[in-house]
PDB file of N, CA and C in Angstrom:
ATOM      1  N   UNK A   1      -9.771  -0.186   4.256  1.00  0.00           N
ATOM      2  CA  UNK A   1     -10.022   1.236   4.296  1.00  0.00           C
ATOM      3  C   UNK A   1     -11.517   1.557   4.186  1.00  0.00           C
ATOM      4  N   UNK A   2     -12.601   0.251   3.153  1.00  0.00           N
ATOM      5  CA  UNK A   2     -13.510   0.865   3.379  1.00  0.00           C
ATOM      6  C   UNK A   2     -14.163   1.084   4.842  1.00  0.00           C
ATOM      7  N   UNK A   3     -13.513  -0.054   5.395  1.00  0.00           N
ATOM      8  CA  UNK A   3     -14.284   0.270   7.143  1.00  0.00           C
ATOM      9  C   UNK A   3     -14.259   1.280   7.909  1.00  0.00           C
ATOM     10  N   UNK A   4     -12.945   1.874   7.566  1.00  0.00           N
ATOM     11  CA  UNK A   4     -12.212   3.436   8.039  1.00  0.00           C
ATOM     12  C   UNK A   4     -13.334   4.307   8.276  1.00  0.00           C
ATOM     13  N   UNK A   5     -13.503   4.609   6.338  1.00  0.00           N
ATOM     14  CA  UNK A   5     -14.519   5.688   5.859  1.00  0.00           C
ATOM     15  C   UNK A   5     -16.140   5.214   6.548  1.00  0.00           C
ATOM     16  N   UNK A   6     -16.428   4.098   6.386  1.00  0.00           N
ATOM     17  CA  UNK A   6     -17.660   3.379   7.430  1.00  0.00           C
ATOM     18  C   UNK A   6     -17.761   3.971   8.104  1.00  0.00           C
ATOM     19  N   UNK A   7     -16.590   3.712   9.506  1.00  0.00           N
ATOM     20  CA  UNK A   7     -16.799   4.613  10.837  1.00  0.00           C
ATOM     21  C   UNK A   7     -17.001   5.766  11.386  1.00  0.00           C
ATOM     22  N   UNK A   8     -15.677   6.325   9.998  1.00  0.00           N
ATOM     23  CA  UNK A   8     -15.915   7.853  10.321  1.00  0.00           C
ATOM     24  C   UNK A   8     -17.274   8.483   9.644  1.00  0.00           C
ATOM     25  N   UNK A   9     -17.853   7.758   8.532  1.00  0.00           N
ATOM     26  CA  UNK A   9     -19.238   8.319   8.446  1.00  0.00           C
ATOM     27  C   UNK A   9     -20.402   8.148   9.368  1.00  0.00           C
ATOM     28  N   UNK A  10     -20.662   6.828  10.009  1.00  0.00           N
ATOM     29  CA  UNK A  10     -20.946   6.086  10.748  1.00  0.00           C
ATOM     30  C   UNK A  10     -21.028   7.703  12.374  1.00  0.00           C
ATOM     31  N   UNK A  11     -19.673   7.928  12.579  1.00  0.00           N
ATOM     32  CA  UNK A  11     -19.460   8.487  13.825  1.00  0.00           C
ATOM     33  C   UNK A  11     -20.200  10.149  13.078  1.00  0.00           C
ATOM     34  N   UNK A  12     -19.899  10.462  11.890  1.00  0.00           N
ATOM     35  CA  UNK A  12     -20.592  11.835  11.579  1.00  0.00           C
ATOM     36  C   UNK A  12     -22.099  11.896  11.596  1.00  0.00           C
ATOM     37  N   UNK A  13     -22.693  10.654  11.384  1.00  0.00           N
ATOM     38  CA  UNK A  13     -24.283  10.701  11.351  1.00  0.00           C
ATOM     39  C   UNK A  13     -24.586  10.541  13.077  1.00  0.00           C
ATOM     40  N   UNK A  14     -23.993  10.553  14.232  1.00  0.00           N
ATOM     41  CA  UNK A  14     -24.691  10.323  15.296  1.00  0.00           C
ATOM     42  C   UNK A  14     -25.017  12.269  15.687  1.00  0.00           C
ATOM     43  N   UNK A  15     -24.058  12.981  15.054  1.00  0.00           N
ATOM     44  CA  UNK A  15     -24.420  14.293  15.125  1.00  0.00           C
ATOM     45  C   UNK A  15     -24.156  15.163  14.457  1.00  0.00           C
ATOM     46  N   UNK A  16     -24.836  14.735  12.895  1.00  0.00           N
ATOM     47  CA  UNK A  16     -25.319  15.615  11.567  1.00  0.00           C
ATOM     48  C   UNK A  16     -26.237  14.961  11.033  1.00  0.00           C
ATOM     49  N   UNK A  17     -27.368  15.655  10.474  1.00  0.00           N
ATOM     50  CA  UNK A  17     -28.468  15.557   9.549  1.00  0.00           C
ATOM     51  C   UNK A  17     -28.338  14.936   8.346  1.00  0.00           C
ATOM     52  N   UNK A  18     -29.356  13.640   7.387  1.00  0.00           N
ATOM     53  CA  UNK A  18     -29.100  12.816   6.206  1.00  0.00           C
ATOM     54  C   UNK A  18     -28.418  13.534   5.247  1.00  0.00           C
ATOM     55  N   UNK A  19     -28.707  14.824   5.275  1.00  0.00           N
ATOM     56  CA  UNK A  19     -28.159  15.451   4.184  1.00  0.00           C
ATOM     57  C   UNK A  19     -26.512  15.714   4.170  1.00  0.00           C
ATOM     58  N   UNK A  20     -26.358  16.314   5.312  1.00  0.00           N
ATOM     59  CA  UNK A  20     -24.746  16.188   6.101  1.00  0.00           C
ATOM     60  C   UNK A  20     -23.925  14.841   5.978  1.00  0.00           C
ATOM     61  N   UNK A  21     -24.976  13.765   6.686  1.00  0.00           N
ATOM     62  CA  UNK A  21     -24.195  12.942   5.839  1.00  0.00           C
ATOM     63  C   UNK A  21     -23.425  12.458   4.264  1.00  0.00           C
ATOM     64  N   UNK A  22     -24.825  12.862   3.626  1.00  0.00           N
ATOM     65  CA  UNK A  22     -24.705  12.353   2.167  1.00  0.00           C
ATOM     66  C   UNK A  22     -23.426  13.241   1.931  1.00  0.00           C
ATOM     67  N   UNK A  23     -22.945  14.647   2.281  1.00  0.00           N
ATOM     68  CA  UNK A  23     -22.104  15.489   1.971  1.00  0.00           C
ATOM     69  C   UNK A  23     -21.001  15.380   1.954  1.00  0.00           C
ATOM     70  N   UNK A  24     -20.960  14.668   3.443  1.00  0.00           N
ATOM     71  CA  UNK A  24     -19.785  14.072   3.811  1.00  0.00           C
ATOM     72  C   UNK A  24     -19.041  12.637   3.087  1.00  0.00           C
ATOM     73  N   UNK A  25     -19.826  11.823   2.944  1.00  0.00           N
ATOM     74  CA  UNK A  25     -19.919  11.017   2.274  1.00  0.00           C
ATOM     75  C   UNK A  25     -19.722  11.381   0.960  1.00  0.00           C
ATOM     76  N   UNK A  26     -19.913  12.290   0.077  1.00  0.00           N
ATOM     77  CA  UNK A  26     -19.526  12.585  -1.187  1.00  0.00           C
ATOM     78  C   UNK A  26     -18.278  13.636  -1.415  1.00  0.00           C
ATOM     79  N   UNK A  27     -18.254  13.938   0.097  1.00  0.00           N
ATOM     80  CA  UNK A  27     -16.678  14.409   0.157  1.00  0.00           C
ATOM     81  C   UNK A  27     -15.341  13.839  -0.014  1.00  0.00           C
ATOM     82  N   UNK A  28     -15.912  12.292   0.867  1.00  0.00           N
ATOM     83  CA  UNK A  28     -15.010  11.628   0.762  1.00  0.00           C
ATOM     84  C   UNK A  28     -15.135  10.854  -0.202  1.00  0.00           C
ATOM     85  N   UNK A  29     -15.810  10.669  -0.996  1.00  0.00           N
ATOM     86  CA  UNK A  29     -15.448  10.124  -2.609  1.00  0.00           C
ATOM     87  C   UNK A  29     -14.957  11.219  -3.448  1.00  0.00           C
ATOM     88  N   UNK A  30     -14.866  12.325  -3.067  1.00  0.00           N
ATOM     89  CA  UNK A  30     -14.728  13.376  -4.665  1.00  0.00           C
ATOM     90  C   UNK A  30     -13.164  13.459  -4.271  1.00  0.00           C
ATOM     91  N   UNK A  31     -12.946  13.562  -2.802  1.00  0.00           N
ATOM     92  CA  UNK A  31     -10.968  13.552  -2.236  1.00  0.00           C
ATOM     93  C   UNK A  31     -10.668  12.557  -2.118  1.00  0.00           C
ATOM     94  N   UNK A  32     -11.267  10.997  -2.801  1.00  0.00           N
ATOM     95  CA  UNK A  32     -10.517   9.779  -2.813  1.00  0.00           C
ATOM     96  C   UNK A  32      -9.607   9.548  -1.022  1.00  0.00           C
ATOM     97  N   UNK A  33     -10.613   9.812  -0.224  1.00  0.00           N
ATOM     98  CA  UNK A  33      -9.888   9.877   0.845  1.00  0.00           C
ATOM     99  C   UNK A  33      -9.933   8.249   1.030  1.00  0.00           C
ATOM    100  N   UNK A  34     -10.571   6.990   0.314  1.00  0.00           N
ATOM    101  CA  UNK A  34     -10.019   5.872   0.923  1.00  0.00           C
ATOM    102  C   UNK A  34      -8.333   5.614   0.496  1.00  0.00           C
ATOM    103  N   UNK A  35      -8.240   5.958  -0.892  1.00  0.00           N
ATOM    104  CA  UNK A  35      -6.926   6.068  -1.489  1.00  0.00           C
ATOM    105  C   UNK A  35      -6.036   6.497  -0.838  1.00  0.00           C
ATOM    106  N   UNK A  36      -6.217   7.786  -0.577  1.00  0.00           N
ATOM    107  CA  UNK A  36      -5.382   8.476   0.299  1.00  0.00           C
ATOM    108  C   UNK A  36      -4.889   8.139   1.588  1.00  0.00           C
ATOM    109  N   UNK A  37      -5.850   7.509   2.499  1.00  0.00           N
ATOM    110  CA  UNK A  37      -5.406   7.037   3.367  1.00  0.00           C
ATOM    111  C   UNK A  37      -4.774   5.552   3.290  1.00  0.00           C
ATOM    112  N   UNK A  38      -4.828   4.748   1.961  1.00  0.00           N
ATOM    113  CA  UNK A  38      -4.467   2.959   1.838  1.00  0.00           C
ATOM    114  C   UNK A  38      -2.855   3.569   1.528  1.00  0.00           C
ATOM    115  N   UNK A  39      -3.116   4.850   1.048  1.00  0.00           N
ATOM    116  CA  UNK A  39      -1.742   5.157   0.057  1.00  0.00           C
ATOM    117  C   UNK A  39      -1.011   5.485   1.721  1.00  0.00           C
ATOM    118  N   UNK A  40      -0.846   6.438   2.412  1.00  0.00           N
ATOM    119  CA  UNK A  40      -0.754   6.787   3.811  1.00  0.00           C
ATOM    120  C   UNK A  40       0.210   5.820   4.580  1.00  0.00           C
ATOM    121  N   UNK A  41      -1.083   4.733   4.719  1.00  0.00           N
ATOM    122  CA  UNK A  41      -0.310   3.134   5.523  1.00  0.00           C
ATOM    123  C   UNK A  41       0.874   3.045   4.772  1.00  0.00           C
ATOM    124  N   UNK A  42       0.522   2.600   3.518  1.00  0.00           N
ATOM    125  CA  UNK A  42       1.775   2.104   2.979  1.00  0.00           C
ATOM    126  C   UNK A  42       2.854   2.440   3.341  1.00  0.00           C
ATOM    127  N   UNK A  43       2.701   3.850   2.876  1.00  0.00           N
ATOM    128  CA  UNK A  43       3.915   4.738   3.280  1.00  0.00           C
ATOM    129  C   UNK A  43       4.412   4.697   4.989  1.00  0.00           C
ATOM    130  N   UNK A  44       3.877   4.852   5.809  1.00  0.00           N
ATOM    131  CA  UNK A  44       4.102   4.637   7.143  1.00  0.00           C
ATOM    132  C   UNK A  44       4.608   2.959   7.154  1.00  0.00           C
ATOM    133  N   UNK A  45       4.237   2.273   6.882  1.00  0.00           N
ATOM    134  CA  UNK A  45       4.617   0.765   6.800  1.00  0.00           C
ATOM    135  C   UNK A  45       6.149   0.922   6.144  1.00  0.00           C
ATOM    136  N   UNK A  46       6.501   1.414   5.100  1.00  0.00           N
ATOM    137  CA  UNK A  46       7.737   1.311   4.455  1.00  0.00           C
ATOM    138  C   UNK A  46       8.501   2.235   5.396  1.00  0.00           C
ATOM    139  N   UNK A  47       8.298   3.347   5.979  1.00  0.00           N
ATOM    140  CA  UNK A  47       8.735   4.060   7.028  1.00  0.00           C
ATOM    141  C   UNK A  47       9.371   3.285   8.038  1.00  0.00           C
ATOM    142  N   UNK A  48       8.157   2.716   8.750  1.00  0.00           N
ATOM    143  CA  UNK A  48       8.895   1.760  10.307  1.00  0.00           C
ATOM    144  C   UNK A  48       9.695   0.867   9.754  1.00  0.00           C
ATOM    145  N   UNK A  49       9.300   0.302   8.386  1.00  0.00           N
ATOM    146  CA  UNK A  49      10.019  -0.744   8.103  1.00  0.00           C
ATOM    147  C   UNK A  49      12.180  -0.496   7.753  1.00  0.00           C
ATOM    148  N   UNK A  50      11.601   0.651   7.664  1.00  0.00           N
ATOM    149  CA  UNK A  50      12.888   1.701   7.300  1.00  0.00           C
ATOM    150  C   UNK A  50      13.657   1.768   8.822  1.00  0.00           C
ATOM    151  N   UNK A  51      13.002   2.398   9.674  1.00  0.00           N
ATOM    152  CA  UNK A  51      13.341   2.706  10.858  1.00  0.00           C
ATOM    153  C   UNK A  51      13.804   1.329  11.746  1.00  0.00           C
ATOM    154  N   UNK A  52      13.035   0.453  11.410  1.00  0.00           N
ATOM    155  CA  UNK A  52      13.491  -0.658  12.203  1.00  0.00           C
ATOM    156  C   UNK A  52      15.053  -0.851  11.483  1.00  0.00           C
ATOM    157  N   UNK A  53      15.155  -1.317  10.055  1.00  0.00           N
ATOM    158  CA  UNK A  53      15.939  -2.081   9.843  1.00  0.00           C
ATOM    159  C   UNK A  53      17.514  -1.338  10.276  1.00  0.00           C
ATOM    160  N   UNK A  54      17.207   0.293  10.465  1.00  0.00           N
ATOM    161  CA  UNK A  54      18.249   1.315  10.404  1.00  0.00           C
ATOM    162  C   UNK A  54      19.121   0.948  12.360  1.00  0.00           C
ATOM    163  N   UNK A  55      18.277   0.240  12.992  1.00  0.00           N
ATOM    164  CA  UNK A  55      18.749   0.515  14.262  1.00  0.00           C
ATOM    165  C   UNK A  55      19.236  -1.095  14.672  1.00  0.00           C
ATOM    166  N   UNK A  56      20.310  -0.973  15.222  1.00  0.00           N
ATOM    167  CA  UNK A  56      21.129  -2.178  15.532  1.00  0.00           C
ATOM    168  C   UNK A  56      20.519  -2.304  17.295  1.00  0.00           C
ATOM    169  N   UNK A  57      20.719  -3.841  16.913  1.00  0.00           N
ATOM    170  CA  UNK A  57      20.136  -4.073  18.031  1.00  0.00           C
ATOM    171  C   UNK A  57      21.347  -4.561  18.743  1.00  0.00           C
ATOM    172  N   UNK A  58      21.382  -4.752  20.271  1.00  0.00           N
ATOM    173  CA  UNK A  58      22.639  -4.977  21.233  1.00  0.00           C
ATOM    174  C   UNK A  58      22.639  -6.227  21.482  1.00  0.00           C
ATOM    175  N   UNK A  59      23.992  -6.100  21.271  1.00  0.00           N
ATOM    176  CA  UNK A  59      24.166  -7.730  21.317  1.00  0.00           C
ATOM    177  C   UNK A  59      23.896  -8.279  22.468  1.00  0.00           C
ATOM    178  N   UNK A  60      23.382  -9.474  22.931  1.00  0.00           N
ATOM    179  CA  UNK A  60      22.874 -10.212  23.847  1.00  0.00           C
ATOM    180  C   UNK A  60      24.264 -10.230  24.893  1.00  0.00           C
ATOM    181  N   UNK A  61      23.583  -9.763  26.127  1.00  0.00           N
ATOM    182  CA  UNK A  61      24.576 -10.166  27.037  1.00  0.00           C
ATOM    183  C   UNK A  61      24.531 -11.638  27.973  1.00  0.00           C
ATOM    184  N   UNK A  62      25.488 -12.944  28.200  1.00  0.00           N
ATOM    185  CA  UNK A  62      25.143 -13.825  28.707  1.00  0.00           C
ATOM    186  C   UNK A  62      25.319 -13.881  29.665  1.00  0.00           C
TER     187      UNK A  62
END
């Protein structure tokens, strides 16, 4: 996740000012947005993992 927040700061400094950055950047530490988003996956991971196991698959025809 830290690479996430990397990029997307990374992609905010090609068009906002050091200060904008730093803002942004302390935005996303004060909303724990790496958390939020590690917490996110998880949840989506236990989701598909949900969704898969719920659907039967057809039996092989020979």
């Amino acid at each position: 996740m830290k690479i996430l927040s990397a990029l997307l700061v990374s992609f905010l400094s090609l068009s906002v000012s050091a200060s904008e950055e730093d803002a942004a950047t302390e935005l996303f530490s004060v909303l724990q947005m790496e958390q939020l988003l590690a917490q996110k996956a998880i949840n989506y991971k236990k989701q598909m993992v949900l969704a898969l196991a719920s659907t039967e698959m057809p039996d092989e025809e020979s």
